[in-house]
C-alpha atoms as a PDB file:
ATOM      1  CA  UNK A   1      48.738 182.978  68.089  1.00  0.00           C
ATOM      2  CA  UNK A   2      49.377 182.231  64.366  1.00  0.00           C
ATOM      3  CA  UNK A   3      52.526 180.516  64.594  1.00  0.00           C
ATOM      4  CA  UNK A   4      52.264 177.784  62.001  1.00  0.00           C
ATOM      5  CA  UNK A   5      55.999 176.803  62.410  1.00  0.00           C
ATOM      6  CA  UNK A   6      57.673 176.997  65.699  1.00  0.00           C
ATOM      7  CA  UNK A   7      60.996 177.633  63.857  1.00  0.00           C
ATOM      8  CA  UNK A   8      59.795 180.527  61.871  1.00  0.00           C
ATOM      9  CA  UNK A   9      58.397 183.866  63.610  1.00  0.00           C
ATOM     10  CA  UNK A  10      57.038 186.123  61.231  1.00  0.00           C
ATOM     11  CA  UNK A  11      54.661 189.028  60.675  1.00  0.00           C
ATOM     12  CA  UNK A  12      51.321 186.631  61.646  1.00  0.00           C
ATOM     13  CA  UNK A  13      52.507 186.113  65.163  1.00  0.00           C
ATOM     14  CA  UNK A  14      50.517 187.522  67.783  1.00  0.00           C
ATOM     15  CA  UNK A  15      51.719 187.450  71.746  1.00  0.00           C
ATOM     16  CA  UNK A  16      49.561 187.765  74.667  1.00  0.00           C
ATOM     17  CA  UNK A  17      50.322 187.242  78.395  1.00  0.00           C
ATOM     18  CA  UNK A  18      47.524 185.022  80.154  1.00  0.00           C
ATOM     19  CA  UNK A  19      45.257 187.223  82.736  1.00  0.00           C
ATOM     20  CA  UNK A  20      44.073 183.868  84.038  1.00  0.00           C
ATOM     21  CA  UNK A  21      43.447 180.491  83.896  1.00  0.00           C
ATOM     22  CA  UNK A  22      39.822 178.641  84.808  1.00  0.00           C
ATOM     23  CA  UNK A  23      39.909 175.114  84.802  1.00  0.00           C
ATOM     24  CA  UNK A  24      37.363 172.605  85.475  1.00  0.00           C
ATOM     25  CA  UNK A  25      36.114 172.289  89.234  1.00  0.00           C
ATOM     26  CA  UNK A  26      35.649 168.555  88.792  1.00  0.00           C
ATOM     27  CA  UNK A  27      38.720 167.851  86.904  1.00  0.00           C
ATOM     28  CA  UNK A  28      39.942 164.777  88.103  1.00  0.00           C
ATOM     29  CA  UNK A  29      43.898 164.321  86.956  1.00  0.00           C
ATOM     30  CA  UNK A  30      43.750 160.467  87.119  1.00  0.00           C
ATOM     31  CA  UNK A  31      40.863 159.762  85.041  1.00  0.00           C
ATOM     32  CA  UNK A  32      41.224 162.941  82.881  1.00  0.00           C
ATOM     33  CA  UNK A  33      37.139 163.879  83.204  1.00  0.00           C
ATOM     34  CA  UNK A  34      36.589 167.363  82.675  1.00  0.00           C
ATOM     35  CA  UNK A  35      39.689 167.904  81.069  1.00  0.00           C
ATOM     36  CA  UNK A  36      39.350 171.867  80.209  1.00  0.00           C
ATOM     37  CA  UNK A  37      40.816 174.730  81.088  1.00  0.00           C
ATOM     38  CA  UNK A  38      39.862 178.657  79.822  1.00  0.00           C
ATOM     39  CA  UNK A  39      42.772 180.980  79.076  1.00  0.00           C
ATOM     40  CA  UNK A  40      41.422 184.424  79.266  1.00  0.00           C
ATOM     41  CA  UNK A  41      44.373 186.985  77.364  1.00  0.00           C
ATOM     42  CA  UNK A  42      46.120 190.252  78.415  1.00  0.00           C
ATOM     43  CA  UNK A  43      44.353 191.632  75.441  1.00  0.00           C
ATOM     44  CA  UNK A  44      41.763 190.363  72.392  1.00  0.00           C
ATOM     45  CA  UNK A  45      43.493 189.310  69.476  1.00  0.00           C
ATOM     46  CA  UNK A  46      43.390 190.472  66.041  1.00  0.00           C
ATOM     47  CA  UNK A  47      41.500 188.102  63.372  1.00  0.00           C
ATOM     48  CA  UNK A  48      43.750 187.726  60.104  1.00  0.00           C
ATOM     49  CA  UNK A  49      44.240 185.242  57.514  1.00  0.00           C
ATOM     50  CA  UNK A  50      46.194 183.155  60.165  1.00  0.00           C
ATOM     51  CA  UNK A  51      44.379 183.792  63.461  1.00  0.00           C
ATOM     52  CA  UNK A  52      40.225 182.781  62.856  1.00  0.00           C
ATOM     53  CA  UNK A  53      37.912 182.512  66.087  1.00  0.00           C
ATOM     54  CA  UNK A  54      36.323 178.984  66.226  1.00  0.00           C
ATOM     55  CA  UNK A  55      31.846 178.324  66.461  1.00  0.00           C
ATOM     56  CA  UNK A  56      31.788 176.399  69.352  1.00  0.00           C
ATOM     57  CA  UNK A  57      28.525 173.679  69.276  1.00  0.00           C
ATOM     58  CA  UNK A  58      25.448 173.651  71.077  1.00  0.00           C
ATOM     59  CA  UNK A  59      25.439 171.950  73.858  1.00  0.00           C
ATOM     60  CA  UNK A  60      22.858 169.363  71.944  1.00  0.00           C
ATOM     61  CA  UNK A  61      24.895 169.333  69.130  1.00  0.00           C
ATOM     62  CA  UNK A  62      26.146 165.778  68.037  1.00  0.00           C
ATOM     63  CA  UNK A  63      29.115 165.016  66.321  1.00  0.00           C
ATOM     64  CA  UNK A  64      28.207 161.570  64.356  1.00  0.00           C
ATOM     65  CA  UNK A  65      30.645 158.526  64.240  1.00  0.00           C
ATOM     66  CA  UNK A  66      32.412 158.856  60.572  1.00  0.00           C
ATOM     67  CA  UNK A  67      32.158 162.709  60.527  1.00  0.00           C
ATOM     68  CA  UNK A  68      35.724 163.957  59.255  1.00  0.00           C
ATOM     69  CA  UNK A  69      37.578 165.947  61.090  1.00  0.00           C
ATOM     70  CA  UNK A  70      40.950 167.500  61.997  1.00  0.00           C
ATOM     71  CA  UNK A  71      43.100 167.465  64.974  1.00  0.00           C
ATOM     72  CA  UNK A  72      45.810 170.296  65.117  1.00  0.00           C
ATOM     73  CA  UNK A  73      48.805 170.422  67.525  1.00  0.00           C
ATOM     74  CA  UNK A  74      52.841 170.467  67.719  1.00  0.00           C
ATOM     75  CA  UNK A  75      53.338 166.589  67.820  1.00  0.00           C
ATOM     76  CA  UNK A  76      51.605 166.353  64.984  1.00  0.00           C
ATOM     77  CA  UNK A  77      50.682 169.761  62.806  1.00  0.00           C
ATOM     78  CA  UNK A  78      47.270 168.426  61.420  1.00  0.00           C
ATOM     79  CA  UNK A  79      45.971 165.060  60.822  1.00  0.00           C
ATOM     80  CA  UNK A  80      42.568 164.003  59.338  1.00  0.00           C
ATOM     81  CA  UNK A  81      40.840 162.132  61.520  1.00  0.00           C
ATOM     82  CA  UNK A  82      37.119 160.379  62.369  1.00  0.00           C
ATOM     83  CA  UNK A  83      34.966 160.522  65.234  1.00  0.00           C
ATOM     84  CA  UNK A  84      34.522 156.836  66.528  1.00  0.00           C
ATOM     85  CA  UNK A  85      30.871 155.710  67.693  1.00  0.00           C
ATOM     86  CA  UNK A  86      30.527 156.027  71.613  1.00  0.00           C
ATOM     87  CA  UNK A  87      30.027 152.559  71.973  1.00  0.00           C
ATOM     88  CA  UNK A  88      33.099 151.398  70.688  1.00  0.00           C
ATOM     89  CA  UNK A  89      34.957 153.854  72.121  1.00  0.00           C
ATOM     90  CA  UNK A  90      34.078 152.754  75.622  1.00  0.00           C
ATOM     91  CA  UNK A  91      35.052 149.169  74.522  1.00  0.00           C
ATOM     92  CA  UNK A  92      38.307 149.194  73.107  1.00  0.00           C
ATOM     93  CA  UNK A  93      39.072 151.625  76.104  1.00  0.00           C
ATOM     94  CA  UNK A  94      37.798 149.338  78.649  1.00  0.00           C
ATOM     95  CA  UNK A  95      35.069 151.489  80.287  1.00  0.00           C
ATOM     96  CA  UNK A  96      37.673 154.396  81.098  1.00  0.00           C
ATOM     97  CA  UNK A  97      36.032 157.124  78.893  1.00  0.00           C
ATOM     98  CA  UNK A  98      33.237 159.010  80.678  1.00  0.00           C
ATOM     99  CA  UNK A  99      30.062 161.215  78.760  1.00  0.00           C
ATOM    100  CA  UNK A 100      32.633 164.036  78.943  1.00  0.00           C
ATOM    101  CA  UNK A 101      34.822 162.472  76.657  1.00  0.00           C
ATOM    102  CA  UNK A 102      35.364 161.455  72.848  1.00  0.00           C
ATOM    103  CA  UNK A 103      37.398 158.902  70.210  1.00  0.00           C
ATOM    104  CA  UNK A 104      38.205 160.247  67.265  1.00  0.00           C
ATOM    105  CA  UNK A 105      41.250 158.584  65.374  1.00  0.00           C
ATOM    106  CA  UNK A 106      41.497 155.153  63.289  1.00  0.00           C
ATOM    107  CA  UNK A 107      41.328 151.417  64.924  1.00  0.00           C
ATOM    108  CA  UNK A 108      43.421 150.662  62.144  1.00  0.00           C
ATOM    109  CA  UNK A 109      46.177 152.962  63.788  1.00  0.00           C
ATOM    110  CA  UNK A 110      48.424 155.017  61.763  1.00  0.00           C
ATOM    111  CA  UNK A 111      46.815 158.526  62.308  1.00  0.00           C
ATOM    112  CA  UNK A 112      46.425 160.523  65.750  1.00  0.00           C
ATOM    113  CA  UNK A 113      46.949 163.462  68.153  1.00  0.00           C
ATOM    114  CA  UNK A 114      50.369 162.236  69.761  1.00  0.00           C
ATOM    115  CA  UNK A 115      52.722 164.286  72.900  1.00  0.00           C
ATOM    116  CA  UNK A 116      52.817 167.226  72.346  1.00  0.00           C
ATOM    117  CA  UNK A 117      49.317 167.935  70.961  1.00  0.00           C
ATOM    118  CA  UNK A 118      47.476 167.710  74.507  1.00  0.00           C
ATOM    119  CA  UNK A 119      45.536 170.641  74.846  1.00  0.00           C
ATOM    120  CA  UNK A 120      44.742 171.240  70.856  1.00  0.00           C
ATOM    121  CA  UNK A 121      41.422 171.412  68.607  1.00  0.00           C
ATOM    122  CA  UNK A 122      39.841 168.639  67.314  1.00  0.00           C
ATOM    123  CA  UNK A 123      37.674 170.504  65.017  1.00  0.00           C
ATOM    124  CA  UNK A 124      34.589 168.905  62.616  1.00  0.00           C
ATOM    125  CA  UNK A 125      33.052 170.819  59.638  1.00  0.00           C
ATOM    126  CA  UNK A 126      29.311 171.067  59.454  1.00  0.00           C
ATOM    127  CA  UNK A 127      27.223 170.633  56.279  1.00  0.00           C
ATOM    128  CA  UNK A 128      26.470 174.350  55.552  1.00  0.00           C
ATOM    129  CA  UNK A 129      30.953 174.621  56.045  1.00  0.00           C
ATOM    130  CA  UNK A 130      30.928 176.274  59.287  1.00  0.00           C
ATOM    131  CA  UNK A 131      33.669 174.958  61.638  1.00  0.00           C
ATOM    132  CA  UNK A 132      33.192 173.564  65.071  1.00  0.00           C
ATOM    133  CA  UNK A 133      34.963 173.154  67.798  1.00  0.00           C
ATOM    134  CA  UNK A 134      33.789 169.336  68.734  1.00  0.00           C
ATOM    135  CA  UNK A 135      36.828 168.356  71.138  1.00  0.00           C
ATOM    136  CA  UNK A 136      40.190 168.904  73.249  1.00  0.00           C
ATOM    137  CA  UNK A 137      42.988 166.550  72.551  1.00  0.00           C
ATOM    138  CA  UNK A 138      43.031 165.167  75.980  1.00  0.00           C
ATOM    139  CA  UNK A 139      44.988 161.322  76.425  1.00  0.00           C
ATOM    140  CA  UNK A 140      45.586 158.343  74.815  1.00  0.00           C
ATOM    141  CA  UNK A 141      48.115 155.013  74.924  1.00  0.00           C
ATOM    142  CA  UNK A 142      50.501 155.285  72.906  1.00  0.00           C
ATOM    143  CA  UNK A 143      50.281 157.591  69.320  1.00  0.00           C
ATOM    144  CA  UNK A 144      48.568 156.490  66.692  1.00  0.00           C
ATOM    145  CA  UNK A 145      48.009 152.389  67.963  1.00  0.00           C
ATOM    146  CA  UNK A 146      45.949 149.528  66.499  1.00  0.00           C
ATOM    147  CA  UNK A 147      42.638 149.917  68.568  1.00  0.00           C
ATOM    148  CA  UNK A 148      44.070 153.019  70.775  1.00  0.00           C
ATOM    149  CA  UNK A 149      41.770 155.985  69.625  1.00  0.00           C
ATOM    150  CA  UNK A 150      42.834 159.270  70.383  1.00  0.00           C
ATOM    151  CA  UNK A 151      40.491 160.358  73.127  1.00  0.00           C
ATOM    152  CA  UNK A 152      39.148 164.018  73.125  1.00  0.00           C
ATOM    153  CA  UNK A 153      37.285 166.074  75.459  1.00  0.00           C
ATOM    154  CA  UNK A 154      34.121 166.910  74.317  1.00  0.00           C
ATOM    155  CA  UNK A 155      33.022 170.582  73.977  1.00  0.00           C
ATOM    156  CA  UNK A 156      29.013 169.759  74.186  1.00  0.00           C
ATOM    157  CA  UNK A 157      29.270 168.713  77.600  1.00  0.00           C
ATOM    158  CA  UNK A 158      30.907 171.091  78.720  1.00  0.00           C
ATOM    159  CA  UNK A 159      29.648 173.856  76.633  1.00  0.00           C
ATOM    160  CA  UNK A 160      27.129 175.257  79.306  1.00  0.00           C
ATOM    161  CA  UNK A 161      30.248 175.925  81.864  1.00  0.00           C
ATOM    162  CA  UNK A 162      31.951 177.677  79.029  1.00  0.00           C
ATOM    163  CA  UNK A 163      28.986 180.017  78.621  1.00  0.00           C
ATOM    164  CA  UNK A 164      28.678 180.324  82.059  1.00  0.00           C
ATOM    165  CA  UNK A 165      32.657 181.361  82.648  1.00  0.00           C
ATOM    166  CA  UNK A 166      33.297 183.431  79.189  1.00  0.00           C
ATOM    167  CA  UNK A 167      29.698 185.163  79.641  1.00  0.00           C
ATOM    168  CA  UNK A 168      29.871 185.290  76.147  1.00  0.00           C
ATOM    169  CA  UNK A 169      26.242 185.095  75.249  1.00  0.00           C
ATOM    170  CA  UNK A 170      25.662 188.264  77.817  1.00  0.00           C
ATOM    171  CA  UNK A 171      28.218 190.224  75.847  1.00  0.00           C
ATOM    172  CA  UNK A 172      27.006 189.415  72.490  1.00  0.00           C
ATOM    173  CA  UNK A 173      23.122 190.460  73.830  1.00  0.00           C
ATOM    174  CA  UNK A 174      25.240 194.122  74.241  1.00  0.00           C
ATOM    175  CA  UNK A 175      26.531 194.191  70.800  1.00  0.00           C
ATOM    176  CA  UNK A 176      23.211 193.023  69.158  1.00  0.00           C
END
C-alpha cells in the first residue's frame, strides 16, 4: 500500500501478505452481481500521508446522479468522474446491471476506469468533505465509449455483508 507509481518504490510503500480472501457467496462470474471480495492482511497497516483508511456509507446512503467523484486504479491513475442516474444506466446497458451495481463515467465517452483498474475505488466526497467509499470498479465494454458507462459495484448494498464479515462495528464497540 502507498505505491503511487509502480516504477518507483520508495519510503511510503507498505507490504503485507493476504491472511485470506472472502468473496461474495452469490457472486455470479457471468453477470458480475456481487462483485466483492475482502482481503484481510498479515498485519494492520500504518496510516501516513500516503496510506488513509476510507468511511465506507451507510447502507441507506445514496450517491445522487451528478455527484463528482474519482475512480483510482493502474489503467488509469485517477480520473474524475460522475455517477449516472439508475435509470439510464440500466438503459444504455440493456437491462444487464442489477441493484448491486452502479454507472459512473460520461455518455459522452472520453473518461473511465479501463483494464487494469478492476478491483479499484470509486470514491465520492460528501458535503461536510468526508470521503466515501461509493463503488468497486467492476466491468464495462470497452474504456471510456460513447454511451458505455463504467459500471461499479456498489458498496450500500453490500455494506451489511461487509459489517457482518469485518465485524468492524463489534470491534469499534471495544475501543469506545
Amino acid at each position: 500500500s502507498g505505491l503511487r507509481d509502480q516504477n518507483i518504490q520508495d519510503g511510503s510503500v507498505q507490504k503485507r501478505t493476504l491472511k485470506n480472501i472472502i468473496t461474495h457467496p452469490n457472486y455470479d462470474s457471468m453477470t458480475y452481481d456481487y462483485d466483492i471480495s475482502l482481503l484481510e492482511l498479515s498485519d494492520p497497516l500504518n496510516f501516513t500521508n500516503t496510506v488513509h483508511p476510507i468511511c465506507l456509507p451507510a447502507s441507506t446512503h445514496v450517491f445522487s446522479a451528478g455527484s463528482s467523484c474519482f475512480v483510482t486504479g493502474w489503467g488509469t491513475l485517477r480520473e474524475g468522474v460522475k455517477v449516472i442516474n439508475d435509470t439510464v444506466c440500466n438503459m444504455v446497458t440493456e437491462g444487464q446491471v442489477t441493484s448491486r451495481m452502479m454507472c459512473s463515467g460520461y455518455l459522452t465517452g472520453g473518461v473511465d476506469a479501463c483494464q487494469g483498474d478492476s478491483g479499484g475505488p470509486l470514491v465520492c466526497r460528501s458535503d461536510v468533505g468526508k470521503w466515501f467509499q461509493a463503488g468497486i470498479v467492476s466491468w464495462g465494454e470497452g474504456c471510456a465509449r460513447r454511451n458505455k458507462p463504467g459500471i461499479y459495484t456498489r458498496v450500500t448494498k453490500l455494506r451489511d455483508w461487509i459489517r457482518e464479515i469485518t465485524n468492524i462495528y463489534d470491534a469499534l464497540k471495544n475501543i469506545l
